[in-house]
Protein backbone atom coordinates (compact mmCIF):
# COMPACT_ATOMS: atom_id res chain seq x y z
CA UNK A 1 -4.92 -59.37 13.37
CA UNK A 2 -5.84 -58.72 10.07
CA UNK A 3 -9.20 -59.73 10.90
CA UNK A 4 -11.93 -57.40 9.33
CA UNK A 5 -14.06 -54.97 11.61
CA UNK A 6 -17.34 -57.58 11.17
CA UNK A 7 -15.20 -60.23 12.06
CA UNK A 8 -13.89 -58.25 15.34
CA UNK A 9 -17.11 -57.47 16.33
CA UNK A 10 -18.07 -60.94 15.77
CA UNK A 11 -15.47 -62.68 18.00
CA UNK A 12 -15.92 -59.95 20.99
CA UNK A 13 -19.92 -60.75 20.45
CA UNK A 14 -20.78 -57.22 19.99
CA UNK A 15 -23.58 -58.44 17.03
CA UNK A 16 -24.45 -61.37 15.38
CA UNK A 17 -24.65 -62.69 11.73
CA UNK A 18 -28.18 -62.26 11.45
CA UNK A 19 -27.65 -58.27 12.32
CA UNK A 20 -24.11 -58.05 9.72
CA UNK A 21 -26.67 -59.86 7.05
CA UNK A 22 -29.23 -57.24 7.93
CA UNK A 23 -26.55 -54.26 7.20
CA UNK A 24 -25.07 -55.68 4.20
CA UNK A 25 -28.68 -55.79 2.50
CA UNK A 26 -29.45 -52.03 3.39
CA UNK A 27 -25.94 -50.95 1.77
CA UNK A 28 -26.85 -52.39 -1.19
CA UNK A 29 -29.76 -51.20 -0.91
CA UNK A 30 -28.74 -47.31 -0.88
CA UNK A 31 -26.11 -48.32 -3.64
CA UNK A 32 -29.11 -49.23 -5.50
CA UNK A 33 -31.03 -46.11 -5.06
CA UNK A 34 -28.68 -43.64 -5.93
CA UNK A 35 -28.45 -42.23 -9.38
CA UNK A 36 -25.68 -43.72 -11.69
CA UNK A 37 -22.85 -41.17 -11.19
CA UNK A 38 -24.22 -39.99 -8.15
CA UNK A 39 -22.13 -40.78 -5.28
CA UNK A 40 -22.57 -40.60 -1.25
CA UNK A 41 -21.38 -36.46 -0.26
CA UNK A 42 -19.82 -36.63 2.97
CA UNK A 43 -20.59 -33.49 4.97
CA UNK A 44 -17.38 -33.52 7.27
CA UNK A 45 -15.51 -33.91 4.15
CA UNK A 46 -17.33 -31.10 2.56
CA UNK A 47 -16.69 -28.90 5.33
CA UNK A 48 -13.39 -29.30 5.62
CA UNK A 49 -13.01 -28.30 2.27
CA UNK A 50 -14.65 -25.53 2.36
CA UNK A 51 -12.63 -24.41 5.44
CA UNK A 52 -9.40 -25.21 3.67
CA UNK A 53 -10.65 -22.76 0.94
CA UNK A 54 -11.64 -19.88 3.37
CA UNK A 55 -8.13 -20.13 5.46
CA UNK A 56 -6.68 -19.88 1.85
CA UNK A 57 -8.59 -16.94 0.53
CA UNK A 58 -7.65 -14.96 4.26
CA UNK A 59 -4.31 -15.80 3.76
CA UNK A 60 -4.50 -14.72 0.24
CA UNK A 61 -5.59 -11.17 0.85
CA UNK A 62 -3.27 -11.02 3.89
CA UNK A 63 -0.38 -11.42 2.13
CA UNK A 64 -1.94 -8.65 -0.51
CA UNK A 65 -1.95 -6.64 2.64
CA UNK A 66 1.59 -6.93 3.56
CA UNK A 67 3.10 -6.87 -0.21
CA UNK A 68 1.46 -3.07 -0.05
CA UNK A 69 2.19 -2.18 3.51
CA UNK A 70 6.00 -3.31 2.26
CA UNK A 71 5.59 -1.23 -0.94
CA UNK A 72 4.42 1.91 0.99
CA UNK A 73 7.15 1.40 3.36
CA UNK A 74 9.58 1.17 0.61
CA UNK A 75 8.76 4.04 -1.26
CA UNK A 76 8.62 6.34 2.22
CA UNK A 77 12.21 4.84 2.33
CA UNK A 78 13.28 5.92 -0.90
CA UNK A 79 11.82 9.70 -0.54
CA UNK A 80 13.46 9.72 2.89
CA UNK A 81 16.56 8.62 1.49
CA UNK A 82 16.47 10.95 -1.72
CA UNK A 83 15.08 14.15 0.66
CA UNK A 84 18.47 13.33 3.13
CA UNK A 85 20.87 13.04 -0.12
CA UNK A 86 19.83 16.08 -1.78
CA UNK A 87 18.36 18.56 0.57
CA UNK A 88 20.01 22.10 0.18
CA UNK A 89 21.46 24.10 3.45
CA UNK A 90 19.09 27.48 4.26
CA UNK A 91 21.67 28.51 6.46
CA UNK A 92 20.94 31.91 7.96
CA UNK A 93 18.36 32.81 6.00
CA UNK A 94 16.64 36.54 6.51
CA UNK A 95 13.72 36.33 3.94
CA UNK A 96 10.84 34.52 5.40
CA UNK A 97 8.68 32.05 2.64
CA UNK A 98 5.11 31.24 3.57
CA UNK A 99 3.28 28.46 2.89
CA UNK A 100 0.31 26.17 3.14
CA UNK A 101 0.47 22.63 4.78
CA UNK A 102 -2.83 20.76 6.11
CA UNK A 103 -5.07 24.56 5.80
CA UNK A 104 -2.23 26.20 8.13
CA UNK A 105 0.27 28.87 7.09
CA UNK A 106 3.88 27.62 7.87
CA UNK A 107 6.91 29.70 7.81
CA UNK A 108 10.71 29.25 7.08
CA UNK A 109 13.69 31.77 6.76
CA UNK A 110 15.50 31.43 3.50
CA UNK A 111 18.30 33.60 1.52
CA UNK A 112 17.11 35.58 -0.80
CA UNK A 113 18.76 33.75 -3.48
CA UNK A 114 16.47 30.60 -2.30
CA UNK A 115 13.31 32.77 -1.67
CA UNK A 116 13.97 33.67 -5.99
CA UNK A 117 14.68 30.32 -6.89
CA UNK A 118 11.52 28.63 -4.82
CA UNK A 119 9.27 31.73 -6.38
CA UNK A 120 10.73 30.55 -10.06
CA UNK A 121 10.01 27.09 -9.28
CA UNK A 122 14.05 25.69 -9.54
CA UNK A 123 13.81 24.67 -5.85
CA UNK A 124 10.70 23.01 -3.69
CA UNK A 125 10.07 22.59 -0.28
CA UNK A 126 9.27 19.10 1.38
CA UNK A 127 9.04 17.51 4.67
CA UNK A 128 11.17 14.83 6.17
CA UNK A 129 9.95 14.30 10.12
CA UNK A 130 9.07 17.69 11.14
CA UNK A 131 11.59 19.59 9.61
CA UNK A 132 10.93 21.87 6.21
CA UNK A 133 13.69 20.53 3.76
CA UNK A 134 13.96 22.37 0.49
CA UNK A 135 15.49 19.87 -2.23
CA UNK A 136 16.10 21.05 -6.39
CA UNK A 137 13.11 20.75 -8.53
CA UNK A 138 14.13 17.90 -10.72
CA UNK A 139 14.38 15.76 -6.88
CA UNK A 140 10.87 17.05 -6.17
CA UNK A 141 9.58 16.43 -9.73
CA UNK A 142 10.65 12.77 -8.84
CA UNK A 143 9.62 12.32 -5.25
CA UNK A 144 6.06 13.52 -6.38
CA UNK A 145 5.71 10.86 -9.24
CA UNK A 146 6.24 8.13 -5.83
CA UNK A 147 3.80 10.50 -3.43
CA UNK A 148 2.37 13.73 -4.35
CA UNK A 149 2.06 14.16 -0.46
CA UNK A 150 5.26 14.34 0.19
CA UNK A 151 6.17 17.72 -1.75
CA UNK A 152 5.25 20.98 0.17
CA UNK A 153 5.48 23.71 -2.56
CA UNK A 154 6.95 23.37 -5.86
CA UNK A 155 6.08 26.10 -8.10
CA UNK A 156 5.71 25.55 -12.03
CA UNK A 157 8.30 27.03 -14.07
CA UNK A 158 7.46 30.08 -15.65
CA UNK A 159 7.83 30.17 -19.38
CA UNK A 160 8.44 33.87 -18.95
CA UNK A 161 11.95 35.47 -20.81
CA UNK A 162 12.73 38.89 -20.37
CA UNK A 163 12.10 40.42 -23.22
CA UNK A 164 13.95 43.03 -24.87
CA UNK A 165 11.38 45.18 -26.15
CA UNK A 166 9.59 44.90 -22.21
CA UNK A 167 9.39 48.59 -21.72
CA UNK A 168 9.18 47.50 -17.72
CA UNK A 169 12.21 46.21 -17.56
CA UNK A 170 13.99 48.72 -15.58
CA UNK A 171 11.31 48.84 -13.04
CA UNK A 172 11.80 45.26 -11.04
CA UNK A 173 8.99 44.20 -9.02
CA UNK A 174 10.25 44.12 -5.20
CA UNK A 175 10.11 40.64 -3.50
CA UNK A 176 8.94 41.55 -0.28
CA UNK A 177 5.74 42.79 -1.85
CA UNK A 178 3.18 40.94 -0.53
CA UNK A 179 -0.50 41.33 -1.06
């Protein structure tokens, strides 16, 4: 059974010797003129290859793909999770703060105490679902560095001490002024 091919073909009297020493010769004969070096390219082989190398440069950016969906999806987890764990109660607030989100005016009730401190820039105001949230300004500072999105309003500190000599002192500017 370890007979060669030739041989098989041979004994089932497929071809002859005179057609196996015709075949041998023209082997040799394209051995002979190819270029030292230079070697047969088989195109199924080639093609194969190159598929193998495709499939692996699709699966290469899909998995790119999913490391950032994951990465988005992580950091909307940690803003989520750090909005929830620090978020400050309005309770029943009677001053109303308005604001811009996506070119509409919004509107929430805060105390007064909040509607000073989110003016002053020691609280902000984010969103979590479809609720307004307000969180403390150091929270927001960090929740921006991961999405700048995510924060509503967060005023800048202002640098601004009341100053002795301010000869306006004793005339407070109302907070329901509005312009």
């Amino acid at each position: 059974m370890s007979n060669s091919l030739q041989d098989q073909l041979l004994k089932a009297g497929l071809v002859n010797e005179k057609k196996l020493k015709q075949h041998k010769r023209s082997k040799k004969k394209q051995a002979k003129q190819l270029p030292k070096g230079e070697q047969v390219v088989d195109e199924t082989a080639l093609q194969a290859r190159q598929a193998r190398e495709e499939r692996a440069r699709l699966d290469r950016e899909r998995n790119e793909a999913l490391q950032i969906e994951a990465q988005h999806k992580a950091i909307a987890a940690q803003i989520r999770q750090m909005i929830e764990v620090n978020r400050i109660n309005r309770g029943r607030g009677q001053a109303s703060y308005q604001f811009a989100q996506a070119g509409k005016i919004k509107k929430i009730f805060v105390s007064e105490e909040q509607h000073q401190q989110l003016s002053r820039g020691l609280i902000a105001i984010a969103q979590l679902d479809e609720q307004f949230e307000l969180i403390p300004a150091p929270v927001a500072a960090k929740i921006s560095e991961r999405d700048p999105a995510a924060i509503l309003v967060l005023h800048e500190k202002s640098a601004q001490q009341d100053d002795e000599d301010d000869p306006y002192a004793d005339y407070p500017i109302p907070d329901d002024l509005m312009w």
